[in-house]
C-alpha atoms as a PDB file:
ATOM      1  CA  UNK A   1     179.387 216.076 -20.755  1.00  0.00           C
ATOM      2  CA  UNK A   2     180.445 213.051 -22.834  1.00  0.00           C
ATOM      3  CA  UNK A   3     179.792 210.822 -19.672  1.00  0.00           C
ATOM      4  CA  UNK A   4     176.246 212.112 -19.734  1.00  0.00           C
ATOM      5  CA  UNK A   5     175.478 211.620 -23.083  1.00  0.00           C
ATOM      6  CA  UNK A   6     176.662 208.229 -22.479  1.00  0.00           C
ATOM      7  CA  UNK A   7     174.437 207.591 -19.905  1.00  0.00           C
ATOM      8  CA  UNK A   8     171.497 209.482 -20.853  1.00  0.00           C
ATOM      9  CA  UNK A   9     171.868 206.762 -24.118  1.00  0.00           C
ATOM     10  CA  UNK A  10     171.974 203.872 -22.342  1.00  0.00           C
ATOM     11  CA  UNK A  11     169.229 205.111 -20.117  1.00  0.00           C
ATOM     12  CA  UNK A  12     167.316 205.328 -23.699  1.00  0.00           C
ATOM     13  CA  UNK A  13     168.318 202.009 -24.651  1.00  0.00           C
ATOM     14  CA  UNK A  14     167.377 200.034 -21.577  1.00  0.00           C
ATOM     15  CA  UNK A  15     163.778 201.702 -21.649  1.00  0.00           C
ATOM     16  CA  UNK A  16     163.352 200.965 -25.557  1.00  0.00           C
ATOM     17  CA  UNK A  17     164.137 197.321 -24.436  1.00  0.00           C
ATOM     18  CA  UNK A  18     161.757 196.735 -21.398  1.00  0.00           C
ATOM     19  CA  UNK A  19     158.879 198.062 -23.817  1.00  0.00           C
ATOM     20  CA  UNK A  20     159.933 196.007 -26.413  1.00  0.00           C
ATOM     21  CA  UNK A  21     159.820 192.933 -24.249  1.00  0.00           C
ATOM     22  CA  UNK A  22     156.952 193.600 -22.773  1.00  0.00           C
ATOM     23  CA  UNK A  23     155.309 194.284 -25.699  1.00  0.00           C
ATOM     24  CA  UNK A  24     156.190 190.098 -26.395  1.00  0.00           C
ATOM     25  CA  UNK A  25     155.193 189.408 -23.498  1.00  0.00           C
ATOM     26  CA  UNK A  26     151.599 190.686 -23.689  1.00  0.00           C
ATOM     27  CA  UNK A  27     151.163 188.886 -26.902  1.00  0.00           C
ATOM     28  CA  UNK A  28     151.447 185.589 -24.730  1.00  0.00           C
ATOM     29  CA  UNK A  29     148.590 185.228 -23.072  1.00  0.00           C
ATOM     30  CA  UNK A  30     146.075 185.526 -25.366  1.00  0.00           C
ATOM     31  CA  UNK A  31     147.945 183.324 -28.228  1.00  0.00           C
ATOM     32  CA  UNK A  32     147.983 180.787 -24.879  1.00  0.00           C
ATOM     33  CA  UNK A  33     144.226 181.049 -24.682  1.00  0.00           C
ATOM     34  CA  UNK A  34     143.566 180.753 -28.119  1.00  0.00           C
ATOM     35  CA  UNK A  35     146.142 177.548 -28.039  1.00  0.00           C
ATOM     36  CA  UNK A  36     144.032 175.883 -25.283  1.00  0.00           C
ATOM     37  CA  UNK A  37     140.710 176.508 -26.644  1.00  0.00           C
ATOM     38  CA  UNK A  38     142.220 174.723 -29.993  1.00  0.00           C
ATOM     39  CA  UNK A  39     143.477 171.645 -28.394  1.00  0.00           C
ATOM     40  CA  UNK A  40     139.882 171.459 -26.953  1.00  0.00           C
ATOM     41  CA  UNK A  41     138.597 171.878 -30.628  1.00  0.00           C
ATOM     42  CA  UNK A  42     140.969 169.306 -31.761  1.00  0.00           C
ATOM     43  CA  UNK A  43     140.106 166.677 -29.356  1.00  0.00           C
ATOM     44  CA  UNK A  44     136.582 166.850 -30.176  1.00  0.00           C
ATOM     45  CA  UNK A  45     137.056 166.355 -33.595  1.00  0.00           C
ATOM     46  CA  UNK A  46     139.360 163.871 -33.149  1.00  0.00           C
ATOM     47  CA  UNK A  47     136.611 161.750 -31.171  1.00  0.00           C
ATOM     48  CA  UNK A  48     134.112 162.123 -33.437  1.00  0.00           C
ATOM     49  CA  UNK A  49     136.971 161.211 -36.733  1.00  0.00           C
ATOM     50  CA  UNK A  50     137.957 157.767 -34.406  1.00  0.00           C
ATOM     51  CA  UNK A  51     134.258 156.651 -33.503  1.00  0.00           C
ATOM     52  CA  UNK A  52     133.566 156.900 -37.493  1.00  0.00           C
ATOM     53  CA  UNK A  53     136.779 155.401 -38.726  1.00  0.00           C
ATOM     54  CA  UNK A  54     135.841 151.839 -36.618  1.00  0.00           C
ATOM     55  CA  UNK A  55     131.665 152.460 -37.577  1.00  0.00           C
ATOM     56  CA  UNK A  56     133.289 153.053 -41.176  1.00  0.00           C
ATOM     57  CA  UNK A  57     134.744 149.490 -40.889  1.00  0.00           C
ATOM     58  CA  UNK A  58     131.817 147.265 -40.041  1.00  0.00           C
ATOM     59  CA  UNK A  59     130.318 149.025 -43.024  1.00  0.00           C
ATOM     60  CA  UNK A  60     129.276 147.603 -46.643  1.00  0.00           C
ATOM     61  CA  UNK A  61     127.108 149.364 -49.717  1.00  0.00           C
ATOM     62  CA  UNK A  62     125.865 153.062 -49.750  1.00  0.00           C
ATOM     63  CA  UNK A  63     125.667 153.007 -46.040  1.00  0.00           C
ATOM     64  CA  UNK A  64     129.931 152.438 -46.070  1.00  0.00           C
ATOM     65  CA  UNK A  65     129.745 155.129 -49.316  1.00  0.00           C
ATOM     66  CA  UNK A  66     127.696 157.890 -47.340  1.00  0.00           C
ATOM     67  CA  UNK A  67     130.094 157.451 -44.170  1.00  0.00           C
ATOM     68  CA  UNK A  68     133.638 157.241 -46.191  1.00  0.00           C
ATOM     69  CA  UNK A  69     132.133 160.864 -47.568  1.00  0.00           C
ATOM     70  CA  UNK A  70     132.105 161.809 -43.936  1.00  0.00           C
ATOM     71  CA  UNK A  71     135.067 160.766 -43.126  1.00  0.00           C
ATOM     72  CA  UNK A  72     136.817 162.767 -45.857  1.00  0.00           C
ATOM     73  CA  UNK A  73     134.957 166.101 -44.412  1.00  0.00           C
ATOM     74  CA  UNK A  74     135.877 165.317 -41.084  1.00  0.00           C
ATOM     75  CA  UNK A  75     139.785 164.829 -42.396  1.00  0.00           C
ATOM     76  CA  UNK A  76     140.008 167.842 -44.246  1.00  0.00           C
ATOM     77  CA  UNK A  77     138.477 169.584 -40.923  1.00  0.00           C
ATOM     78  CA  UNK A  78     141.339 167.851 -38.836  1.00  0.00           C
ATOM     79  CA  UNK A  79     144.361 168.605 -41.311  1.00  0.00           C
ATOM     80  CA  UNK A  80     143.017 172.490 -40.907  1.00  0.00           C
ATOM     81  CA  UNK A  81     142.743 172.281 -37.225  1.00  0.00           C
ATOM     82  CA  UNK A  82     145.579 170.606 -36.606  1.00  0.00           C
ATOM     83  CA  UNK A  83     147.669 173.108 -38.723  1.00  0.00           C
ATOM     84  CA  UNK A  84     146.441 175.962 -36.486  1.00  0.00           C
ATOM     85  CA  UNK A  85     146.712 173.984 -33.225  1.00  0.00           C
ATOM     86  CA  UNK A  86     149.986 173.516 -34.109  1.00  0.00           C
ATOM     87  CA  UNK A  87     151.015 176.736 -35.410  1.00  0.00           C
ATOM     88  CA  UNK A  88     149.799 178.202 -32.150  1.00  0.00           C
ATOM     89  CA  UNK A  89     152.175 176.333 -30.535  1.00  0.00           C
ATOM     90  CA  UNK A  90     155.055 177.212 -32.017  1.00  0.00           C
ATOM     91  CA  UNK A  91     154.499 181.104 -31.951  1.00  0.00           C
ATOM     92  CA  UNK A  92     153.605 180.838 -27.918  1.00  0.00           C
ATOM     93  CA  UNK A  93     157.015 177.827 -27.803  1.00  0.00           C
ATOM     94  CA  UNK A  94     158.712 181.096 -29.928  1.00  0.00           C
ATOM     95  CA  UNK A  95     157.140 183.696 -28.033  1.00  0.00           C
ATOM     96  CA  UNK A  96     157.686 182.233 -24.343  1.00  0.00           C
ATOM     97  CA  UNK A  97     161.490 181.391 -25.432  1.00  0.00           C
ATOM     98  CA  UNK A  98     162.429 185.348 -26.396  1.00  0.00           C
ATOM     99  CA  UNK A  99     160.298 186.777 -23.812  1.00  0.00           C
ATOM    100  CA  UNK A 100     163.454 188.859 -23.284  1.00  0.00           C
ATOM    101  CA  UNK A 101     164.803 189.756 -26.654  1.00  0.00           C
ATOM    102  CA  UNK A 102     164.032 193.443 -28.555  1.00  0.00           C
ATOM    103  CA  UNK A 103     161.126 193.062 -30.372  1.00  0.00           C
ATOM    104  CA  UNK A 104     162.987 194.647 -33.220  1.00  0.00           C
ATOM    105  CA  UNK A 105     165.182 191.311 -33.014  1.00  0.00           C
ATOM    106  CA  UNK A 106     162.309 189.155 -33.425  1.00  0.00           C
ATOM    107  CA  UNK A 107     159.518 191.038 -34.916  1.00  0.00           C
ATOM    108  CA  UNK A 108     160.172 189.508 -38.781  1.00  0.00           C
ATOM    109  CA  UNK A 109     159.533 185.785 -37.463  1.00  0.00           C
ATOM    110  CA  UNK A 110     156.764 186.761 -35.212  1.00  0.00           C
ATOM    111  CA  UNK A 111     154.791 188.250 -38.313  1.00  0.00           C
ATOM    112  CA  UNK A 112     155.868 185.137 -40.167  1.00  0.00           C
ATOM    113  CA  UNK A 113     154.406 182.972 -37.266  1.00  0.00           C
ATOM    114  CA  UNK A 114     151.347 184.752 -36.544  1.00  0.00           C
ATOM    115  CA  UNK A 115     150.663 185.065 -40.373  1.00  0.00           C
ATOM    116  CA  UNK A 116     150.670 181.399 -40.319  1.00  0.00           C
ATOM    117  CA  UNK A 117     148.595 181.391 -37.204  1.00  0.00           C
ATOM    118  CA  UNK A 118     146.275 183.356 -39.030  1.00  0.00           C
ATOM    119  CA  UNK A 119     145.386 181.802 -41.515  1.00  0.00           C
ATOM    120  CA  UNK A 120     145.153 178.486 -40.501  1.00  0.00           C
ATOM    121  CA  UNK A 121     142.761 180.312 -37.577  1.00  0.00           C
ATOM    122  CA  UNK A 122     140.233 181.186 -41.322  1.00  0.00           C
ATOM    123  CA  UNK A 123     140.501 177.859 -42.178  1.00  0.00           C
ATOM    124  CA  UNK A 124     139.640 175.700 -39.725  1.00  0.00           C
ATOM    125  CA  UNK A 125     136.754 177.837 -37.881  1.00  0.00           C
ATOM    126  CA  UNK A 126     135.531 177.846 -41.436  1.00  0.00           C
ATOM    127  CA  UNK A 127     135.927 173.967 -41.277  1.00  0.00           C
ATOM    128  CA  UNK A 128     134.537 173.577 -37.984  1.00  0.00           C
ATOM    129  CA  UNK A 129     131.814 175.667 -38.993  1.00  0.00           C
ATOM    130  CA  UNK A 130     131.302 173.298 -42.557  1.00  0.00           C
ATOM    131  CA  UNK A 131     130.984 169.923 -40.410  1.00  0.00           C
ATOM    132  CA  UNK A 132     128.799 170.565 -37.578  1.00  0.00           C
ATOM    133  CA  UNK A 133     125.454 169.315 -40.242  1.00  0.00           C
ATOM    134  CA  UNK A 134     127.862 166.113 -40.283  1.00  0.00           C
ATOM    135  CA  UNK A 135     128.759 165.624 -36.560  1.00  0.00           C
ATOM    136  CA  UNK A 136     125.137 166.209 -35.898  1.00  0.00           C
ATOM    137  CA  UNK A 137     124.268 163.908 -37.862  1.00  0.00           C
ATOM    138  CA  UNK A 138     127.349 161.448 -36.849  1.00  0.00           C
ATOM    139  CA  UNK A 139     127.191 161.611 -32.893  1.00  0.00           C
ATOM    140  CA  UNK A 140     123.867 159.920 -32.174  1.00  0.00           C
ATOM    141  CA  UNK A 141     124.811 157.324 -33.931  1.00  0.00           C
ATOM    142  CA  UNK A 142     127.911 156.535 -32.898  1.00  0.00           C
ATOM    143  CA  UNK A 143     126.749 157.279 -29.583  1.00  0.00           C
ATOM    144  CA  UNK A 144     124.626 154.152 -30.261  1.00  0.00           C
ATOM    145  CA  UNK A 145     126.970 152.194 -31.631  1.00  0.00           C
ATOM    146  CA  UNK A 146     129.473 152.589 -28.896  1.00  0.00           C
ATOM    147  CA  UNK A 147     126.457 151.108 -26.161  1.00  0.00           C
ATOM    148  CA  UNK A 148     125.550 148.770 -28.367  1.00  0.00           C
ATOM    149  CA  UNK A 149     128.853 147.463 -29.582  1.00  0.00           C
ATOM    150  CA  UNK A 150     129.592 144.190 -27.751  1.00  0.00           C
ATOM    151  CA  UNK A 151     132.801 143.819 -25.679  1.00  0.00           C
ATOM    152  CA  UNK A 152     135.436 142.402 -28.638  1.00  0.00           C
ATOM    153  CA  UNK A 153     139.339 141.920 -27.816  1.00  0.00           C
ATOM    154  CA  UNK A 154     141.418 143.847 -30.252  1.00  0.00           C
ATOM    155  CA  UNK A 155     143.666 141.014 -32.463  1.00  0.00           C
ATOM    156  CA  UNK A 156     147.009 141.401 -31.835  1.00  0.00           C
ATOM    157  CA  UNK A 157     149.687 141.694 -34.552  1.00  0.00           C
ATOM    158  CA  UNK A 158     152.522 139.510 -34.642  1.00  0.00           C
ATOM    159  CA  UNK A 159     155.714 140.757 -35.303  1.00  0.00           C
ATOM    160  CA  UNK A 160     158.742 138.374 -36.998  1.00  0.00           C
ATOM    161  CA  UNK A 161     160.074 138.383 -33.265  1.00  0.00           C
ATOM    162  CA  UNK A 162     156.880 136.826 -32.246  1.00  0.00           C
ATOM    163  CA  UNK A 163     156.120 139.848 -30.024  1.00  0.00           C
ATOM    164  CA  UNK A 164     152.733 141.393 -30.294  1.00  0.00           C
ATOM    165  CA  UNK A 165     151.076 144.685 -29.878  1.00  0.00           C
ATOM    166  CA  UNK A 166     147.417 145.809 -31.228  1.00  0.00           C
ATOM    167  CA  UNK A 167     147.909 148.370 -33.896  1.00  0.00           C
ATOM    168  CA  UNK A 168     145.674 151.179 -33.627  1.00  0.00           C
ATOM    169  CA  UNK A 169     142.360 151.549 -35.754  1.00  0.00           C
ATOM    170  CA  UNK A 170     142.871 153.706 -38.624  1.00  0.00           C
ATOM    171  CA  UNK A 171     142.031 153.946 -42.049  1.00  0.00           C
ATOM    172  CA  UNK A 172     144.843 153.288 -43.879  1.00  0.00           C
ATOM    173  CA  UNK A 173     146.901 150.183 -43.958  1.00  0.00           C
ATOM    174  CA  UNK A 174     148.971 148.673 -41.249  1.00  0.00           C
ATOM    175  CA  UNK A 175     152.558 146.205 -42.397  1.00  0.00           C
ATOM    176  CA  UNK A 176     154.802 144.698 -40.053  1.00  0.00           C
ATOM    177  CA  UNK A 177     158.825 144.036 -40.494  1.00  0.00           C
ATOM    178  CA  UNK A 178     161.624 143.312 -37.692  1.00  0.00           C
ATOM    179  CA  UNK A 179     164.788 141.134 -36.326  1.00  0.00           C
ATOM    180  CA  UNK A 180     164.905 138.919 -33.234  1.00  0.00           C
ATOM    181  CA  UNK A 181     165.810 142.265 -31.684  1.00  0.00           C
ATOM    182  CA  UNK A 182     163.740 144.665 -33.262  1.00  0.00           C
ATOM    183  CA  UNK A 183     160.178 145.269 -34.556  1.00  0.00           C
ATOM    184  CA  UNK A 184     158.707 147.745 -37.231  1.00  0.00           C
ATOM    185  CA  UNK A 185     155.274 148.721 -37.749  1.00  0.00           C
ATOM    186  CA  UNK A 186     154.673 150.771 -40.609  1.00  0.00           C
ATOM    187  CA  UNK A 187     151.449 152.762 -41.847  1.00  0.00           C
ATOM    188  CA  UNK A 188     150.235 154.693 -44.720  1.00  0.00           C
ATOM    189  CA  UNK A 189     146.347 156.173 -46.247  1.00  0.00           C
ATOM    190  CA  UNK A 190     146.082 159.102 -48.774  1.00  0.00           C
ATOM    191  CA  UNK A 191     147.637 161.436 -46.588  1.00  0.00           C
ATOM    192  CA  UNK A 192     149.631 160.280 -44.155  1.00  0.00           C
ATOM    193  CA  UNK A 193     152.816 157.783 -43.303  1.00  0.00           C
ATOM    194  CA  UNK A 194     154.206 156.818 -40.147  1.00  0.00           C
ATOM    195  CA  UNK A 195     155.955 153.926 -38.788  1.00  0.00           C
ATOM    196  CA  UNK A 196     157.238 152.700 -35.016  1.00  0.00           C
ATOM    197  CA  UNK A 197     160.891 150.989 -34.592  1.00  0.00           C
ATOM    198  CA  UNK A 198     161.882 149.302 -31.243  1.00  0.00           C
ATOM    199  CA  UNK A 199     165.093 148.330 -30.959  1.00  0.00           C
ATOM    200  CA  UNK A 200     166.730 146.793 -27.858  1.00  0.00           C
ATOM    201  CA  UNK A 201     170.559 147.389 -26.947  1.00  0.00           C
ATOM    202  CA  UNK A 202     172.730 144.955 -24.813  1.00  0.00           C
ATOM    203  CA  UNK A 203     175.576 147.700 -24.641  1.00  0.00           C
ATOM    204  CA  UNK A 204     175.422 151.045 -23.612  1.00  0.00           C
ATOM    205  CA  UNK A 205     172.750 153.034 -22.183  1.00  0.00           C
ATOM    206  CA  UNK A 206     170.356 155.388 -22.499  1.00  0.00           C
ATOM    207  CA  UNK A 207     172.138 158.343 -22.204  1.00  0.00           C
ATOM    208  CA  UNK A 208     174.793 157.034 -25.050  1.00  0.00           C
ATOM    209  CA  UNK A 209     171.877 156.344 -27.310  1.00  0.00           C
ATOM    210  CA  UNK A 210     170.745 160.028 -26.548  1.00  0.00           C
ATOM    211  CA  UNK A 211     174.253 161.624 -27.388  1.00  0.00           C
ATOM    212  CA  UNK A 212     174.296 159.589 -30.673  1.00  0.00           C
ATOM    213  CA  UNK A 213     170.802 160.899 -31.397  1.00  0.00           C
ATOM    214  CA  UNK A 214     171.881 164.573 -30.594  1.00  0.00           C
ATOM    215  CA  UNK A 215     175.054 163.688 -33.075  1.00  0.00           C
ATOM    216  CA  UNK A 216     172.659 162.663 -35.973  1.00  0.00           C
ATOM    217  CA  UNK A 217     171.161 165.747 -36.446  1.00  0.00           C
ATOM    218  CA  UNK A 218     171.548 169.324 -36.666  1.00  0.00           C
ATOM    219  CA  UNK A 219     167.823 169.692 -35.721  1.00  0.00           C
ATOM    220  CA  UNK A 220     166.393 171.059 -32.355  1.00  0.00           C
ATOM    221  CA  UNK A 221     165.376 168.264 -29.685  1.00  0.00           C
ATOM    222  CA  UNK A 222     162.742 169.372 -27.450  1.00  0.00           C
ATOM    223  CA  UNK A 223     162.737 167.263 -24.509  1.00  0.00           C
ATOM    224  CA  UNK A 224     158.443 165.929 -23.727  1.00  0.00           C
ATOM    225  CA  UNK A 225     156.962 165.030 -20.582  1.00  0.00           C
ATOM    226  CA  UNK A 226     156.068 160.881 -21.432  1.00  0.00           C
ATOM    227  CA  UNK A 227     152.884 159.649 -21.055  1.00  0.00           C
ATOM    228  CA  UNK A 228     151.858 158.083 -17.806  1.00  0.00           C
ATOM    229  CA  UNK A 229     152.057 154.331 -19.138  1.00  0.00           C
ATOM    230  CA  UNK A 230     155.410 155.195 -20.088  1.00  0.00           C
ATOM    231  CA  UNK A 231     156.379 156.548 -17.208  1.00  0.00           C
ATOM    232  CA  UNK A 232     155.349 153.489 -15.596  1.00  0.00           C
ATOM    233  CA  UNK A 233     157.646 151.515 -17.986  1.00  0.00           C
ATOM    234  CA  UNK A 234     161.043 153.467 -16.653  1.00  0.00           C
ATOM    235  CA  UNK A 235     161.050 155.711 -19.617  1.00  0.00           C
ATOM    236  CA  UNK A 236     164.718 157.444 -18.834  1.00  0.00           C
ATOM    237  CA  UNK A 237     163.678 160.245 -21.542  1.00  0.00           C
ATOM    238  CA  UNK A 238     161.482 161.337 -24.005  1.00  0.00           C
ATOM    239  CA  UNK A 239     161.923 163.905 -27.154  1.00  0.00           C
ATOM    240  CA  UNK A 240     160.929 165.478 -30.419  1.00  0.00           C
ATOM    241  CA  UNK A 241     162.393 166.924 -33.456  1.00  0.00           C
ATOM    242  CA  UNK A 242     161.447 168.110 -36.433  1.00  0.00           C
ATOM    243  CA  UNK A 243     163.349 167.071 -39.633  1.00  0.00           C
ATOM    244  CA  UNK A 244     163.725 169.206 -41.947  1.00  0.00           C
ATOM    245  CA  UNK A 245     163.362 167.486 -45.941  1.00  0.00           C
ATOM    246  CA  UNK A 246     165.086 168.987 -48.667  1.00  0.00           C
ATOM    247  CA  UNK A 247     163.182 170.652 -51.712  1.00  0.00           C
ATOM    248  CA  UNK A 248     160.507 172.207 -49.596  1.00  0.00           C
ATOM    249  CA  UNK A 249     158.550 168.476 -49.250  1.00  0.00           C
ATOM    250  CA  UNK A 250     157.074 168.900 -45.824  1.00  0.00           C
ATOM    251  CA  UNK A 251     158.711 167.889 -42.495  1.00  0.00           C
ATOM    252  CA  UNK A 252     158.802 164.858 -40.317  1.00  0.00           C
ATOM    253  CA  UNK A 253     158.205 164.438 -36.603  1.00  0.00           C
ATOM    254  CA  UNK A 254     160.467 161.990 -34.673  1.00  0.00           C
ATOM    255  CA  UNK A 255     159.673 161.101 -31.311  1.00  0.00           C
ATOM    256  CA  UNK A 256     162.220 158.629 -29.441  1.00  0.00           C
ATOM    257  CA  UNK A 257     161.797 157.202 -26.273  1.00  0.00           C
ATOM    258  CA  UNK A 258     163.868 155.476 -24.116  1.00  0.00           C
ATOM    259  CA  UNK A 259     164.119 152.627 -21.627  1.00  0.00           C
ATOM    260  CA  UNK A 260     167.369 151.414 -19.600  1.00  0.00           C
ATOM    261  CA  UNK A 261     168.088 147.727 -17.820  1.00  0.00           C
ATOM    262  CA  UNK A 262     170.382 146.557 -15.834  1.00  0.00           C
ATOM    263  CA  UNK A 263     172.786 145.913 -19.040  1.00  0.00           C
ATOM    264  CA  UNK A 264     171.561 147.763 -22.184  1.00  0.00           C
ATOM    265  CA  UNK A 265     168.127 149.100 -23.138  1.00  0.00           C
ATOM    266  CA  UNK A 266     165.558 149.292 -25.422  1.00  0.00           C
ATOM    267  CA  UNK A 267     164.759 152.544 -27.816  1.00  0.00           C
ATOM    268  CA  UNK A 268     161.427 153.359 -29.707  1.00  0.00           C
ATOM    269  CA  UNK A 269     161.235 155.405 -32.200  1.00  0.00           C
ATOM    270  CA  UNK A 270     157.790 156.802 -34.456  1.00  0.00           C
ATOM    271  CA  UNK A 271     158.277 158.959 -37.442  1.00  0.00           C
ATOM    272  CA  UNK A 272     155.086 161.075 -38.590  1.00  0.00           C
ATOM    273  CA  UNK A 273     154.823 162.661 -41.794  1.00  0.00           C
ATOM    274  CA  UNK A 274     153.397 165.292 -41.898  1.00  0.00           C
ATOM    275  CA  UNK A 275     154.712 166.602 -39.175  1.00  0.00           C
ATOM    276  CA  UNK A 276     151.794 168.673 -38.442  1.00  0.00           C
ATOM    277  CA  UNK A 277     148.877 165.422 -37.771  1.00  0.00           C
ATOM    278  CA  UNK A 278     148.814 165.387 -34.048  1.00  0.00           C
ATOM    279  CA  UNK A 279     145.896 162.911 -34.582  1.00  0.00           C
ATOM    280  CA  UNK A 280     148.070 160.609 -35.875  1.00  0.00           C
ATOM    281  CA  UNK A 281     151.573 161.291 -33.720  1.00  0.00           C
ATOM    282  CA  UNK A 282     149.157 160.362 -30.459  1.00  0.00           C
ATOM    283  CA  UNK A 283     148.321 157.255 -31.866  1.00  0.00           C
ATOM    284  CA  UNK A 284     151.746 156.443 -32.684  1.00  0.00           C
ATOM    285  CA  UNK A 285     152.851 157.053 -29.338  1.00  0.00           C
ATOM    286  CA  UNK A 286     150.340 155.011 -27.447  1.00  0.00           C
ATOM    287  CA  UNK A 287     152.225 152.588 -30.184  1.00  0.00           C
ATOM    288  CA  UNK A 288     155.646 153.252 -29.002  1.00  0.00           C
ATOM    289  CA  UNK A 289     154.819 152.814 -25.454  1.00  0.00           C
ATOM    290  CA  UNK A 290     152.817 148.922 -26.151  1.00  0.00           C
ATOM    291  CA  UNK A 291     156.232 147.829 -28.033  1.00  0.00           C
ATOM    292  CA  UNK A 292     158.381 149.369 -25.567  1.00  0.00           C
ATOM    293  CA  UNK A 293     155.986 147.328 -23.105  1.00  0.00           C
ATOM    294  CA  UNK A 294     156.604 143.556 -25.244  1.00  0.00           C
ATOM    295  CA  UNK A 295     160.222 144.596 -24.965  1.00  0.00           C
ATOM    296  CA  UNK A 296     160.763 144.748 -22.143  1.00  0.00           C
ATOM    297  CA  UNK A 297     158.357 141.937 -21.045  1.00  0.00           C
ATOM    298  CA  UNK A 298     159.902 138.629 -19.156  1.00  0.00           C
ATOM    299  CA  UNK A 299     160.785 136.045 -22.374  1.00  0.00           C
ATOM    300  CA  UNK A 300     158.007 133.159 -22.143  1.00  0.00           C
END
């Protein structure tokens, strides 16, 4: 009778679970959706923010006055969208990763997550909805602008090493440090700071600089597919983490990259803050991969 009871209990148990984790599991795809149809949002608005931020700069006078106004509505748009973009990935990242846990187990986080996901949802289709009279107004012209701008080579920035790499076009301000060995480019607006460090290695390797990363930190590393130009480069591996700061001041994203040789390497690594500006963490890895590039470039 006892073994019964036993069994009938477990039999309980197991059922309990598979609903529970497929009741997870049918929260995925939609969250998914809504993810993709976010990033599509984001990249939109992230077109429209660049094309203004370089018309911004050939600007003087009211004209430069009307379009800086802009530019602030279009930011506050992108910090919004960004938020939710990002949020979404982290409850379909959370989501996808307990696909097999008791939803009892998980259910506190996954309201905290999709509390956060809904919110940030309010905001920015709210925000989207309060800048379409300025990116109708915005696109023609900078449609225009972009056929009628004439064909000028970026000017390259010179670090102390006497390597070189255009800095991207944004609308803060740019500063420059390094050693014969390694080069710094720092940036800050308003809003936002963020900086790119290469450093090359004659000793060791790749995988040694990734253990002493791993040792640094008590963080999570997610491992990221590189970009194709990196790839190109020999990029041996490529990862995030999110820092956490003390006191509640909002987090920092690290993304290291790096590159082996024959003897030694070279390692690149851009720090966003916040963490959440996925505007400005791709610009600072099309950064990362142009100083891994002058790195590892032949010496003149």
């Amino acid at each position: 009778m006892l073994r019964r009871t036993i069994c009938a209990a477990v039999l309980v148990a197991s059922a309990t679970a598979a609903y529970a984790d497929k009741k997870l599991q049918d929260l995925t795809p939609g969250l998914t959706k809504e993810a993709a149809a976010c990033a599509v949002e984001l990249r939109g608005l992230t077109k429209v923010l660049t094309g203004t931020t370089d018309l911004a700069a050939t600007l003087t006078g009211a004209d430069k006055e009307d379009i800086d106004k802009d530019l602030a509505t279009l930011n506050g748009a992108n910090t919004q969208v960004t938020g939710w973009c990002t949020e979404l990935d982290g409850i379909v990242a959370f989501l996808t990763t307990n696909a097999d846990a008791p939803y009892k187990s998980v259910s506190k986080e996954l309201d905290e997550r999709y509390r956060k996901v809904a919110n940030f949802r309010k905001a920015a289709k709210k925000a989207l909805t309060d800048i379409e009279p300025v990116t109708r107004k915005l696109i023609p012209r900078l449609k225009k602008t972009t056929t009628a701008a004439p064909d000028e080579k970026p000017t390259a920035t010179v670090f102390p090493s006497k390597r070189a790499v255009v800095l991207p076009r944004l609308t803060g301000q740019w500063s420059v440090s390094g050693s014969t060995t390694s080069d710094t480019a720092t940036y800050t607006d308003k809003t936002n700071t963020a900086s790119a460090t290469s450093r090359a290695f004659d000793t060791g390797s790749c995988e040694k600089e990734r253990a002493a990363l791993a040792d640094k930190t008590d963080d999570a590393i997610a491992d990221l597919e590189p970009p194709a130009t990196a790839k190109n480069l020999g990029v041996s591996w490529s990862v995030r983490l999110t820092t956490r700061s003390p006191g509640g001041a909002p987090a920092h994203s690290l993304l290291v990259m790096c590159v082996g040789k024959k003897t030694g390497g070279v390692v690149v690594t851009g720090d966003i803050l916040p963490a959440t500006n996925k505007v400005l963490a791709a610009e600072i890895t099309k950064l990362m991969v142009d100083m891994l590039a002058v790195q590892l470039a032949p010496k003149q």
